[in-house]
PDB file of N, CA and C in Angstrom:
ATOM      1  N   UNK A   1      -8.285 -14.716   0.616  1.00  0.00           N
ATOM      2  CA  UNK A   1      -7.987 -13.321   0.871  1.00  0.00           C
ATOM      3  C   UNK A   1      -9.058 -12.755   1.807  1.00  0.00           C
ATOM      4  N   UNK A   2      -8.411 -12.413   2.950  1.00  0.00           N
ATOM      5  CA  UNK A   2      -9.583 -11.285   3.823  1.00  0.00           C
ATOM      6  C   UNK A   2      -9.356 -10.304   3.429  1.00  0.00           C
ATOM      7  N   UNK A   3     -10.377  -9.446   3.231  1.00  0.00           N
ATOM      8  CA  UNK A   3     -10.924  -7.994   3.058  1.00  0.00           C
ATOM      9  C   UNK A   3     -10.895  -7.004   4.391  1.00  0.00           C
ATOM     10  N   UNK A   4      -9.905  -6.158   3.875  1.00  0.00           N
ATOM     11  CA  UNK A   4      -9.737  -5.310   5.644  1.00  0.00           C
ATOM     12  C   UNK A   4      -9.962  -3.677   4.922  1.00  0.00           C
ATOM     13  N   UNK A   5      -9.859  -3.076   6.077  1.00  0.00           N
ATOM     14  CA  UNK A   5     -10.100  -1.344   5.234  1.00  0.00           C
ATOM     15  C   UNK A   5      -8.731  -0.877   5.130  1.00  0.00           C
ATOM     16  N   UNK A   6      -8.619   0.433   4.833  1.00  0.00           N
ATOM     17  CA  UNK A   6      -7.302   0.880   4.354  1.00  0.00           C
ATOM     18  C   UNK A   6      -6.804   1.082   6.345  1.00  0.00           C
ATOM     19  N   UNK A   7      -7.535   1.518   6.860  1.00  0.00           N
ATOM     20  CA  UNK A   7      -6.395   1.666   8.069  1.00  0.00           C
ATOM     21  C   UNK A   7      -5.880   0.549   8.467  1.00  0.00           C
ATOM     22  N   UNK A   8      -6.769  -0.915   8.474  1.00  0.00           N
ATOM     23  CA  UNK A   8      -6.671  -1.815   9.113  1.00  0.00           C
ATOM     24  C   UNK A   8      -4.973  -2.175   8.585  1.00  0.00           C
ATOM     25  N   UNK A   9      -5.471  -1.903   6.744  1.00  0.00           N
ATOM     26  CA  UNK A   9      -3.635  -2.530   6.377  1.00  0.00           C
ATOM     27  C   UNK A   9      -2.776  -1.309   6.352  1.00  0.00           C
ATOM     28  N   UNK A  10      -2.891  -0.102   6.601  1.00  0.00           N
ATOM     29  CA  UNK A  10      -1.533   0.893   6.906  1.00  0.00           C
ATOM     30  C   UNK A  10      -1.139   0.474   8.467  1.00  0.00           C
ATOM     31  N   UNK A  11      -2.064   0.442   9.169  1.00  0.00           N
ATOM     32  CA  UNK A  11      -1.678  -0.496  10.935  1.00  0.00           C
ATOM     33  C   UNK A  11      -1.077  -1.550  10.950  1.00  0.00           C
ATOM     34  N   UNK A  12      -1.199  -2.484  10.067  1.00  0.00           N
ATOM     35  CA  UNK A  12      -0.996  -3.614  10.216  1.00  0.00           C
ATOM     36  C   UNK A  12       0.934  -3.659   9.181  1.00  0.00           C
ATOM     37  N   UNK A  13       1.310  -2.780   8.252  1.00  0.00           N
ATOM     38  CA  UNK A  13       2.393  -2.064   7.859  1.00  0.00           C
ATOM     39  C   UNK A  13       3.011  -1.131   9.401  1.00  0.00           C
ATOM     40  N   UNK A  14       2.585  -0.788   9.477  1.00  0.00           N
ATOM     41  CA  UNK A  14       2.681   0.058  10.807  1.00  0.00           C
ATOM     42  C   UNK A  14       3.436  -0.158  12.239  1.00  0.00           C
ATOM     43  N   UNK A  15       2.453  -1.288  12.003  1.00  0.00           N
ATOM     44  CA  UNK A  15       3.392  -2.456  13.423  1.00  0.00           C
ATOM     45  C   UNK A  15       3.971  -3.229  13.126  1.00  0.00           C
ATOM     46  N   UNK A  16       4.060  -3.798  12.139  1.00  0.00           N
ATOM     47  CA  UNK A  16       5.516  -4.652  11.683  1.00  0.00           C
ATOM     48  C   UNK A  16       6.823  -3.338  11.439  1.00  0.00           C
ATOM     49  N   UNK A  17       6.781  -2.422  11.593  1.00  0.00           N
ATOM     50  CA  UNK A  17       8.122  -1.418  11.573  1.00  0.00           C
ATOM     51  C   UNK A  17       8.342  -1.361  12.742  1.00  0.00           C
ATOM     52  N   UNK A  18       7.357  -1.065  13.764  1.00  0.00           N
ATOM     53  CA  UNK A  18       7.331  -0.965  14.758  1.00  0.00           C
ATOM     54  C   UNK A  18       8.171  -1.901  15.661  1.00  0.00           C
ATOM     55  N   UNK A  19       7.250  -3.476  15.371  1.00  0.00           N
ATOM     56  CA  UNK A  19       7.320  -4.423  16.015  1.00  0.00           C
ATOM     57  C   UNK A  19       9.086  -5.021  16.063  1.00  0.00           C
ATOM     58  N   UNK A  20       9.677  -4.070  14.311  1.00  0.00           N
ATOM     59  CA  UNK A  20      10.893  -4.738  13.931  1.00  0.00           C
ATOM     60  C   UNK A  20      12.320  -3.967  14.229  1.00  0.00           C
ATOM     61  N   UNK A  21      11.677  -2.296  14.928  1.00  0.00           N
ATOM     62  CA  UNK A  21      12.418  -1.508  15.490  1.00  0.00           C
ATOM     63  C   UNK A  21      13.048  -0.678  13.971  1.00  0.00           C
ATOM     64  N   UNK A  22      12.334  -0.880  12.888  1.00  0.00           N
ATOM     65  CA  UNK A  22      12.360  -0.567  11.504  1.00  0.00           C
ATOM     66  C   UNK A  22      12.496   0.937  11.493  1.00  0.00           C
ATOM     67  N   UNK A  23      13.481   2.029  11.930  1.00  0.00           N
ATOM     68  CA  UNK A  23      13.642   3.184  11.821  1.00  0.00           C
ATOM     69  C   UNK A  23      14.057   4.172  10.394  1.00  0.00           C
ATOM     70  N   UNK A  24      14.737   3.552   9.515  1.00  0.00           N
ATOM     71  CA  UNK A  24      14.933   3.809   8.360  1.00  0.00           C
ATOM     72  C   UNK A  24      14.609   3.306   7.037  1.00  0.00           C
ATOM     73  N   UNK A  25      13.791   4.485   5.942  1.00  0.00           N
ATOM     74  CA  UNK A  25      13.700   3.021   4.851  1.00  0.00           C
ATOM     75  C   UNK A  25      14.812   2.373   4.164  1.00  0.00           C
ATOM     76  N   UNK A  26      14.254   1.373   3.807  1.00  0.00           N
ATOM     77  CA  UNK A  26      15.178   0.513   3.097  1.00  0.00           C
ATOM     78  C   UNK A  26      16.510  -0.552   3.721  1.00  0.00           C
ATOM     79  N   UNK A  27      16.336  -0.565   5.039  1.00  0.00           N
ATOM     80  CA  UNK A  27      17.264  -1.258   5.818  1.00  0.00           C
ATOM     81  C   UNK A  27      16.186  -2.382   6.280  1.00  0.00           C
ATOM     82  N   UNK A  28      14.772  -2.944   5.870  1.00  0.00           N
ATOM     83  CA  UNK A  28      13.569  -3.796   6.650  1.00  0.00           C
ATOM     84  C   UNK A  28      14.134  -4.771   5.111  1.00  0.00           C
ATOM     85  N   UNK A  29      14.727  -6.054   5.255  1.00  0.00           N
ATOM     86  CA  UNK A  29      15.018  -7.118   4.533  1.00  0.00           C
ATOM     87  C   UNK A  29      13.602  -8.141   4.702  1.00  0.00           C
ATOM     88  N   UNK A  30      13.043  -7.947   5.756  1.00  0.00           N
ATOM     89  CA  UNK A  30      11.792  -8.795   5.395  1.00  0.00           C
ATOM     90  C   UNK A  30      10.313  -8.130   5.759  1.00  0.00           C
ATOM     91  N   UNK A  31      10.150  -7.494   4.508  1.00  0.00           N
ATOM     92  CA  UNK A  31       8.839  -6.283   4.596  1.00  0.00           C
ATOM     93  C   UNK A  31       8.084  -6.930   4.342  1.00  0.00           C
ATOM     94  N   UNK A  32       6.654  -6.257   4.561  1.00  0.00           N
ATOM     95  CA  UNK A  32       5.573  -7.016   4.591  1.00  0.00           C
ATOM     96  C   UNK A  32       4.789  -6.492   3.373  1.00  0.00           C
ATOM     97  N   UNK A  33       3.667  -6.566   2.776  1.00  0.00           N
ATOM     98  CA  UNK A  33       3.121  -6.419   1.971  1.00  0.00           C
ATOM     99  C   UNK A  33       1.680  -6.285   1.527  1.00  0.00           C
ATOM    100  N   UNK A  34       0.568  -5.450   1.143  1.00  0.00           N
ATOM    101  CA  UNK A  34      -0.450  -5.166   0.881  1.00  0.00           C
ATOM    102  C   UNK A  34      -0.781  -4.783  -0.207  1.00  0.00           C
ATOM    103  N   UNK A  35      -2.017  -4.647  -0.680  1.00  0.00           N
ATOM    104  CA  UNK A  35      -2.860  -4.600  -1.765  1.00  0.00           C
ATOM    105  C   UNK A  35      -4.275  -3.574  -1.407  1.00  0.00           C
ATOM    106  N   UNK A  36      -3.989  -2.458  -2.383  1.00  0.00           N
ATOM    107  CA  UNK A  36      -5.205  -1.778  -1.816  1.00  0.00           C
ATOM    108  C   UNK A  36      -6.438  -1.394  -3.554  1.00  0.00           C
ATOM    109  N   UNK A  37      -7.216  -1.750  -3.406  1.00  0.00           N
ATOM    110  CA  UNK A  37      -7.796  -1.969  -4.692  1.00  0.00           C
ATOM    111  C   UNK A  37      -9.193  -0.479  -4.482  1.00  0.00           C
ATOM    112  N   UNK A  38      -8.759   0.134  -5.773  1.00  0.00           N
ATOM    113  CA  UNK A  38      -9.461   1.575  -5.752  1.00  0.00           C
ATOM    114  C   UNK A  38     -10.963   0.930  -6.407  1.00  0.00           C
ATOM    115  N   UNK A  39     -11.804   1.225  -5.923  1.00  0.00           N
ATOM    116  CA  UNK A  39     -13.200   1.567  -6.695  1.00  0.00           C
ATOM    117  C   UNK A  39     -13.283   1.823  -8.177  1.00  0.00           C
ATOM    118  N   UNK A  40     -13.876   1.358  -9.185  1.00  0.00           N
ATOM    119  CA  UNK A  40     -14.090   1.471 -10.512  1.00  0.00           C
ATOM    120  C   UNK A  40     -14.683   2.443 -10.918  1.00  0.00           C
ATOM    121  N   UNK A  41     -15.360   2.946 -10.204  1.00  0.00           N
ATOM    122  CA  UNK A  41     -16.205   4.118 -10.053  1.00  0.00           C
ATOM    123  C   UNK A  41     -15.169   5.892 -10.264  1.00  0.00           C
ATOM    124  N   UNK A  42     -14.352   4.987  -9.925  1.00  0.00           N
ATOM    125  CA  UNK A  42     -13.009   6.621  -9.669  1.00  0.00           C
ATOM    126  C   UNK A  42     -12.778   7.249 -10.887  1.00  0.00           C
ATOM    127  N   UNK A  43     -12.953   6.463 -12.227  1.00  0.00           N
ATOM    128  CA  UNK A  43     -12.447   6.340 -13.016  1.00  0.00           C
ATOM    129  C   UNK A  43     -13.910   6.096 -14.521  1.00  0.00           C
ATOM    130  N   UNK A  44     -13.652   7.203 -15.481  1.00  0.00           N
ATOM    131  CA  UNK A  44     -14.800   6.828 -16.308  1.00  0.00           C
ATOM    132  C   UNK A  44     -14.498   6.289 -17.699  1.00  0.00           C
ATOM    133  N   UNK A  45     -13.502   5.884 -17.631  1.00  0.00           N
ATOM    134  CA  UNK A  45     -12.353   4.887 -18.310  1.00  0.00           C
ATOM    135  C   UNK A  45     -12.711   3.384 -17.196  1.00  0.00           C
ATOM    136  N   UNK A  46     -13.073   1.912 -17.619  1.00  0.00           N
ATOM    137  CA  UNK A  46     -12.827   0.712 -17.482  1.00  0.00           C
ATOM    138  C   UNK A  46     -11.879   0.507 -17.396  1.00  0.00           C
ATOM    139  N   UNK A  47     -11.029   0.020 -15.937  1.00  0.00           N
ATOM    140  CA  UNK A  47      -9.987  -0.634 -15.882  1.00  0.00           C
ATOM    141  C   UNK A  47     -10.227  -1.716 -15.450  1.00  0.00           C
ATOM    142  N   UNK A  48      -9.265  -2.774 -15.368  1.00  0.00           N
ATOM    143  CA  UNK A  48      -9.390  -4.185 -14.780  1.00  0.00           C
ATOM    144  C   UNK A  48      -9.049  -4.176 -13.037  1.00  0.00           C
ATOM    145  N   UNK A  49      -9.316  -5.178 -12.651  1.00  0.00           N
ATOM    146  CA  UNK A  49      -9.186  -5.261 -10.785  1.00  0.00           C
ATOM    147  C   UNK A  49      -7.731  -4.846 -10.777  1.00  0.00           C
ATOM    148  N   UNK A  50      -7.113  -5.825 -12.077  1.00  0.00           N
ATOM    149  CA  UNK A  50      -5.459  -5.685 -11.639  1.00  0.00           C
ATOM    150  C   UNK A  50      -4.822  -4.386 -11.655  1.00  0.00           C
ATOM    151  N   UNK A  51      -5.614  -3.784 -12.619  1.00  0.00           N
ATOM    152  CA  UNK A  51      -5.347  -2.158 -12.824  1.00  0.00           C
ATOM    153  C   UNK A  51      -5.579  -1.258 -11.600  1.00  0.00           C
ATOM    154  N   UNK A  52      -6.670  -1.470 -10.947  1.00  0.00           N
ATOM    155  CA  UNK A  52      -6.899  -0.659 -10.123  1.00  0.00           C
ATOM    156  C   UNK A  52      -6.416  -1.350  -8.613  1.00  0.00           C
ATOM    157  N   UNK A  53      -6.031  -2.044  -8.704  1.00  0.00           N
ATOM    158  CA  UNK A  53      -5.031  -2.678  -7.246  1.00  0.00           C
ATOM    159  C   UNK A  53      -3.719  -2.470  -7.090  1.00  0.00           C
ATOM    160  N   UNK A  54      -2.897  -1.855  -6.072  1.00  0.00           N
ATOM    161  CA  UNK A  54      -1.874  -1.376  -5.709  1.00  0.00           C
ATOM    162  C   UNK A  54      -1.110  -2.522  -4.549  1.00  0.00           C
ATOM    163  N   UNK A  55       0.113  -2.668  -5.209  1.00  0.00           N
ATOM    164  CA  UNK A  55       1.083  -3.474  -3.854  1.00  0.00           C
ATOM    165  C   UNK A  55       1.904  -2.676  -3.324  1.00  0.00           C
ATOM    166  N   UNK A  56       1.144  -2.732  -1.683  1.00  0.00           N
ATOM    167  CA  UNK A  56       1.809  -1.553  -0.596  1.00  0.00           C
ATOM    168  C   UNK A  56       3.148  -2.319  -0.074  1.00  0.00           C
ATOM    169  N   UNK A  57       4.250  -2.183   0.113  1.00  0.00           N
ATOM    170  CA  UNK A  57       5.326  -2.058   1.231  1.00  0.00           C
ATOM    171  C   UNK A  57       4.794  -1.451   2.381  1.00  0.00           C
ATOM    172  N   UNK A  58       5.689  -2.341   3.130  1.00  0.00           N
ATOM    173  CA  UNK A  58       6.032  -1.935   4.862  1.00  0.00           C
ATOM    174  C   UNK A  58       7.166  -0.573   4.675  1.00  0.00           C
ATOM    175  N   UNK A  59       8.273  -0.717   3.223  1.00  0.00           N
ATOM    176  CA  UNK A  59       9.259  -0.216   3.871  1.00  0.00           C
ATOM    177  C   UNK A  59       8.604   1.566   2.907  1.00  0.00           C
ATOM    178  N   UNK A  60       7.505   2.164   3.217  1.00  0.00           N
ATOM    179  CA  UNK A  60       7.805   3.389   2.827  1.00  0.00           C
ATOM    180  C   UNK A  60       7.690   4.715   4.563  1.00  0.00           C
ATOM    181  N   UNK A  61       7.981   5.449   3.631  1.00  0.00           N
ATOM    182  CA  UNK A  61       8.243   6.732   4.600  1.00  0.00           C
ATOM    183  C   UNK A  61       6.727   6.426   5.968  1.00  0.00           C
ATOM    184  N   UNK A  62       6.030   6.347   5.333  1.00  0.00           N
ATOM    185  CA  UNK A  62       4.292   6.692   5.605  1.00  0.00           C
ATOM    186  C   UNK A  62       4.621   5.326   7.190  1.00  0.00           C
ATOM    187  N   UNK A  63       4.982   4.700   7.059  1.00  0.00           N
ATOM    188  CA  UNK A  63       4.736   3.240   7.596  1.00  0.00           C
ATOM    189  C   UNK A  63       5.838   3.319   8.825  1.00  0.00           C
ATOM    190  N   UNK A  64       6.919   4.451   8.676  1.00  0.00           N
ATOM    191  CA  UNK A  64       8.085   4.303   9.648  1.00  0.00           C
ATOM    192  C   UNK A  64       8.032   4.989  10.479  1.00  0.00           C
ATOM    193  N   UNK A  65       8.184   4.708  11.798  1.00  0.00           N
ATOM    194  CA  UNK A  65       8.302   5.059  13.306  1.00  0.00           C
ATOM    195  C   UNK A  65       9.958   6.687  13.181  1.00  0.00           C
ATOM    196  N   UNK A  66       8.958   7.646  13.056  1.00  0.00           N
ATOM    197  CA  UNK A  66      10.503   8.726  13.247  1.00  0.00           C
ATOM    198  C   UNK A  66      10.640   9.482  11.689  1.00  0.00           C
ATOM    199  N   UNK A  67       9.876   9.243  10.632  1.00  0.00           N
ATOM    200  CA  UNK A  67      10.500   9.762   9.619  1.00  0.00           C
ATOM    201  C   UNK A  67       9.320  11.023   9.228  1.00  0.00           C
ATOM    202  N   UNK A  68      10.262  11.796   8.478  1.00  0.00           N
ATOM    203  CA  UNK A  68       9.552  12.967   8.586  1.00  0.00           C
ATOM    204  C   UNK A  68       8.461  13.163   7.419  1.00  0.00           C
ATOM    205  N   UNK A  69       8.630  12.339   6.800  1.00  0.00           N
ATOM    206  CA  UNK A  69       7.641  12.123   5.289  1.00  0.00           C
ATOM    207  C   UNK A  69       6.308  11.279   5.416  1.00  0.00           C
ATOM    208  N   UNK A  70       5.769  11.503   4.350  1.00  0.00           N
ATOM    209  CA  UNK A  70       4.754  10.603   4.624  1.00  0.00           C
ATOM    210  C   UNK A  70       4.510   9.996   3.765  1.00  0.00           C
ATOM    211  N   UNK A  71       5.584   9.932   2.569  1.00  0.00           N
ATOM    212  CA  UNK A  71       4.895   8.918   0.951  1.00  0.00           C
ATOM    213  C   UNK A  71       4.833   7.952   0.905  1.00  0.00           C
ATOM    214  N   UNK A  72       4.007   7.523   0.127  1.00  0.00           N
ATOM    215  CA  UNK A  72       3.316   5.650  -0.213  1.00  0.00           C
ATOM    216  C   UNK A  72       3.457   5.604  -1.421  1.00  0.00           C
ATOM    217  N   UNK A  73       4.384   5.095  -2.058  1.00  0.00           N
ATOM    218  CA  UNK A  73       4.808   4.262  -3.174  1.00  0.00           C
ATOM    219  C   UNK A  73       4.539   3.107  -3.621  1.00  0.00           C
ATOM    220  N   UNK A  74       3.722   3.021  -4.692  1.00  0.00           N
ATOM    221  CA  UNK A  74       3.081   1.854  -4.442  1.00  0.00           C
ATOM    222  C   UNK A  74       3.175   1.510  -6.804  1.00  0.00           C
ATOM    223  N   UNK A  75       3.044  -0.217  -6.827  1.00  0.00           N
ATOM    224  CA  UNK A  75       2.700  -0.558  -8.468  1.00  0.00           C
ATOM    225  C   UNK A  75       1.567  -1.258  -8.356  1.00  0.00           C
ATOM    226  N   UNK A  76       1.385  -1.189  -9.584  1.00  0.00           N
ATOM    227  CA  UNK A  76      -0.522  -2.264  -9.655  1.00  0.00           C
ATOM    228  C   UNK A  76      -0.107  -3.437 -10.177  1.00  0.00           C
ATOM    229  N   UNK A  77      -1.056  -4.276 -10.144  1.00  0.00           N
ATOM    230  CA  UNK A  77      -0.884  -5.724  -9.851  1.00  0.00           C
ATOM    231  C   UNK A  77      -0.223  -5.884 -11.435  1.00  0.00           C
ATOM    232  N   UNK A  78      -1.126  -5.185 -12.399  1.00  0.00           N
ATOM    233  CA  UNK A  78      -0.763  -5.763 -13.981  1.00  0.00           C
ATOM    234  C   UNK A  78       0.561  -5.194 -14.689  1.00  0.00           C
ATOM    235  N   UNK A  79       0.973  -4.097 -13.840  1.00  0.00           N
ATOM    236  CA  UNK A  79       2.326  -3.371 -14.340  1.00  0.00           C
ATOM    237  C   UNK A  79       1.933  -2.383 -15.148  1.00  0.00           C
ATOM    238  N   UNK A  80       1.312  -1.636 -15.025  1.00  0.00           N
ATOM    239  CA  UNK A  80       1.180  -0.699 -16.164  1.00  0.00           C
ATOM    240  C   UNK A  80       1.412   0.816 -15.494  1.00  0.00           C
ATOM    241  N   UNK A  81       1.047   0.681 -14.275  1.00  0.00           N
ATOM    242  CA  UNK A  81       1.341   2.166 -13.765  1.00  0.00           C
ATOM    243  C   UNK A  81       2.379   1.576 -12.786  1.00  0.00           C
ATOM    244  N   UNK A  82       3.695   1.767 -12.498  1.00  0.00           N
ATOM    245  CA  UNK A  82       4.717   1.779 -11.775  1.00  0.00           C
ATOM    246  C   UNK A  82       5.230   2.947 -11.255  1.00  0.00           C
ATOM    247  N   UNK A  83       5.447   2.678  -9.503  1.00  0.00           N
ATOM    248  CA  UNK A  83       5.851   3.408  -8.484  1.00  0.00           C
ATOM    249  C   UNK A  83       5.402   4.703  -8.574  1.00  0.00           C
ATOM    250  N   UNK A  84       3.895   5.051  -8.374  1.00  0.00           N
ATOM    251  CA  UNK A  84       3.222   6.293  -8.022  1.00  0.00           C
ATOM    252  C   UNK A  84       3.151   6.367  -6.435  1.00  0.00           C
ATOM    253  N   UNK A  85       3.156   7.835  -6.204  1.00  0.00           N
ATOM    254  CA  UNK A  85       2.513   8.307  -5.058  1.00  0.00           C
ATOM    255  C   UNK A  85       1.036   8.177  -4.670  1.00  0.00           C
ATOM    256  N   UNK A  86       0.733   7.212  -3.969  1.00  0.00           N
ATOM    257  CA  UNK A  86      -0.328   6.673  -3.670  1.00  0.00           C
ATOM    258  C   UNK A  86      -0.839   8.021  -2.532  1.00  0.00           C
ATOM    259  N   UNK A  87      -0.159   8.379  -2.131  1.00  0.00           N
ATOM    260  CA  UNK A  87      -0.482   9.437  -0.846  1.00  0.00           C
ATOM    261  C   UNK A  87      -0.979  11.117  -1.535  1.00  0.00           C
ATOM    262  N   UNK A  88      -0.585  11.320  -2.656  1.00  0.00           N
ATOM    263  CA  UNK A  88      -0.960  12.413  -3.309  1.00  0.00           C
ATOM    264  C   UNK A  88      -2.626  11.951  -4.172  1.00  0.00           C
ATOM    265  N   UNK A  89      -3.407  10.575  -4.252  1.00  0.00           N
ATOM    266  CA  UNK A  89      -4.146  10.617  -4.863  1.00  0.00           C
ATOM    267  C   UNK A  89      -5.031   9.900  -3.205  1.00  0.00           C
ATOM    268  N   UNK A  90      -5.018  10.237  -2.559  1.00  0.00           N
ATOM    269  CA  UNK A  90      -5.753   9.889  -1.325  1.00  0.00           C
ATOM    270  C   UNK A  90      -7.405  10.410  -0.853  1.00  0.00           C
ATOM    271  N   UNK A  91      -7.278  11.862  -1.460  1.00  0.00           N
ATOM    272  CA  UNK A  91      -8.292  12.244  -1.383  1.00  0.00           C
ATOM    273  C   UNK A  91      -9.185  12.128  -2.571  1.00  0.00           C
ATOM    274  N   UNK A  92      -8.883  11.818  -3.501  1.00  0.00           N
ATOM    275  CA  UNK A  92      -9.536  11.505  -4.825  1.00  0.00           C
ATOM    276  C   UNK A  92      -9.796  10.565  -5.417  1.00  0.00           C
ATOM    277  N   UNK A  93      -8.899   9.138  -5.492  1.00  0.00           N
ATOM    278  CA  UNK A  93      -9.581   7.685  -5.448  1.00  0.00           C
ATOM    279  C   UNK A  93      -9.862   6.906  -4.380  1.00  0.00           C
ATOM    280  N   UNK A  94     -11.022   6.690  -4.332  1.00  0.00           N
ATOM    281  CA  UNK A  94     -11.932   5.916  -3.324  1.00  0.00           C
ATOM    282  C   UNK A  94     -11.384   4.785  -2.981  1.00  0.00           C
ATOM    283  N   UNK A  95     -11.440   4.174  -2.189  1.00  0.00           N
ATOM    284  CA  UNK A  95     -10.624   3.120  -1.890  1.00  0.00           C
ATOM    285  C   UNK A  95     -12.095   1.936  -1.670  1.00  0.00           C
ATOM    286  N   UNK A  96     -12.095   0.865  -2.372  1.00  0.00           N
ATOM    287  CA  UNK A  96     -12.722  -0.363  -2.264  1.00  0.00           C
ATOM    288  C   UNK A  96     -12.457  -1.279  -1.027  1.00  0.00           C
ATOM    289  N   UNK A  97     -11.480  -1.853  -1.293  1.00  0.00           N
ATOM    290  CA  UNK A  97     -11.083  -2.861   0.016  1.00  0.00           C
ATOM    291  C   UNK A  97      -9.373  -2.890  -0.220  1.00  0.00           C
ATOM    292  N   UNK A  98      -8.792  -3.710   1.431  1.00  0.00           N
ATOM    293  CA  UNK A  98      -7.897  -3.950   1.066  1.00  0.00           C
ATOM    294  C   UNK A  98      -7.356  -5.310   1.560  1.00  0.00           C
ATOM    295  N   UNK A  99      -6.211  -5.545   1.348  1.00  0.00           N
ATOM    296  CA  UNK A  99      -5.416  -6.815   2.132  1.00  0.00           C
ATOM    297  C   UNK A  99      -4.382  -7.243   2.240  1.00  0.00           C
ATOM    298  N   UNK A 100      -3.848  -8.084   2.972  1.00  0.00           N
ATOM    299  CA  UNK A 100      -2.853  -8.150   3.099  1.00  0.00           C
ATOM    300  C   UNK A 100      -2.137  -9.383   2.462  1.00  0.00           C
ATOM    301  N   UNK A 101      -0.959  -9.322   1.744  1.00  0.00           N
ATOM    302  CA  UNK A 101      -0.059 -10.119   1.289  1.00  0.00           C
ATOM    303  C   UNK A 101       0.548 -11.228   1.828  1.00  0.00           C
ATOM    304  N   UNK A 102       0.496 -12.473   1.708  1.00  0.00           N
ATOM    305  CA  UNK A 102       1.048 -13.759   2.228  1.00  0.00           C
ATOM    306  C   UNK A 102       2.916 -13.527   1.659  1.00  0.00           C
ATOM    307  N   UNK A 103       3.356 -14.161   2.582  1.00  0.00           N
ATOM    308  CA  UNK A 103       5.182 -13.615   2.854  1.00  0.00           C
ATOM    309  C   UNK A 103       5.410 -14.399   1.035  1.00  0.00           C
ATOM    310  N   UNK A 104       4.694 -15.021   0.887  1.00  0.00           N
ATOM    311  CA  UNK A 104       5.312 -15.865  -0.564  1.00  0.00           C
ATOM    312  C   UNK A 104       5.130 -14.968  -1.795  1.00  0.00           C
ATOM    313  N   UNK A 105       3.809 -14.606  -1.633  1.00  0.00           N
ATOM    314  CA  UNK A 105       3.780 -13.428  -2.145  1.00  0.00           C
ATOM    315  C   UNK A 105       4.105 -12.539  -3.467  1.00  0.00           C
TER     316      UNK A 105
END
């Protein structure tokens, strides 16, 4: 796993919509995928890595060329918090590192 920052993997989501002419969500059959893992620190409750790591889609609003939204929908690795707005807690959990998802995945 390489370690990239959060723009590196919303860019890298970014241009695969781009690259795929990806104008609407939910019509991208082969999306791409990321992991953005919040700081432990955010939190004065102990969670685990898996807890605090999020799997990003290519196919949200935030990522598409033309759409008027900007949400990031995102679940954590262990399942316990499913499909939050990652974009409403942006300014408040710190972001650690991130990366990007192998297609197998």
């Amino acid at each position: 796993m390489k370690k990239i920052t959060w723009t590196q993997m919303t860019d890298a989501l970014w241009k695969h919509n781009e690259d795929n002419n990806i104008t609407c969500k939910g019509t991208d059959k082969n999306s791409i995928y990321g992991v953005v893992v919040y700081k432990a620190s955010n939190w004065k409750e102990e969670y685990s890595l898996e807890s605090r790591s999020y799997k990003v889609s290519s196919d949200n609003k935030a990522f598409i060329p033309g759409q008027l939204g900007s949400s990031i929908f995102a679940s954590n690795l262990d399942g316990t918090d499913n499909y939050i707005r990652l974009d409403w807690y942006r300014g408040e959990w710190e972001v650690d590192y991130c990366y990007m998802l192998d297609e197998e995945e």
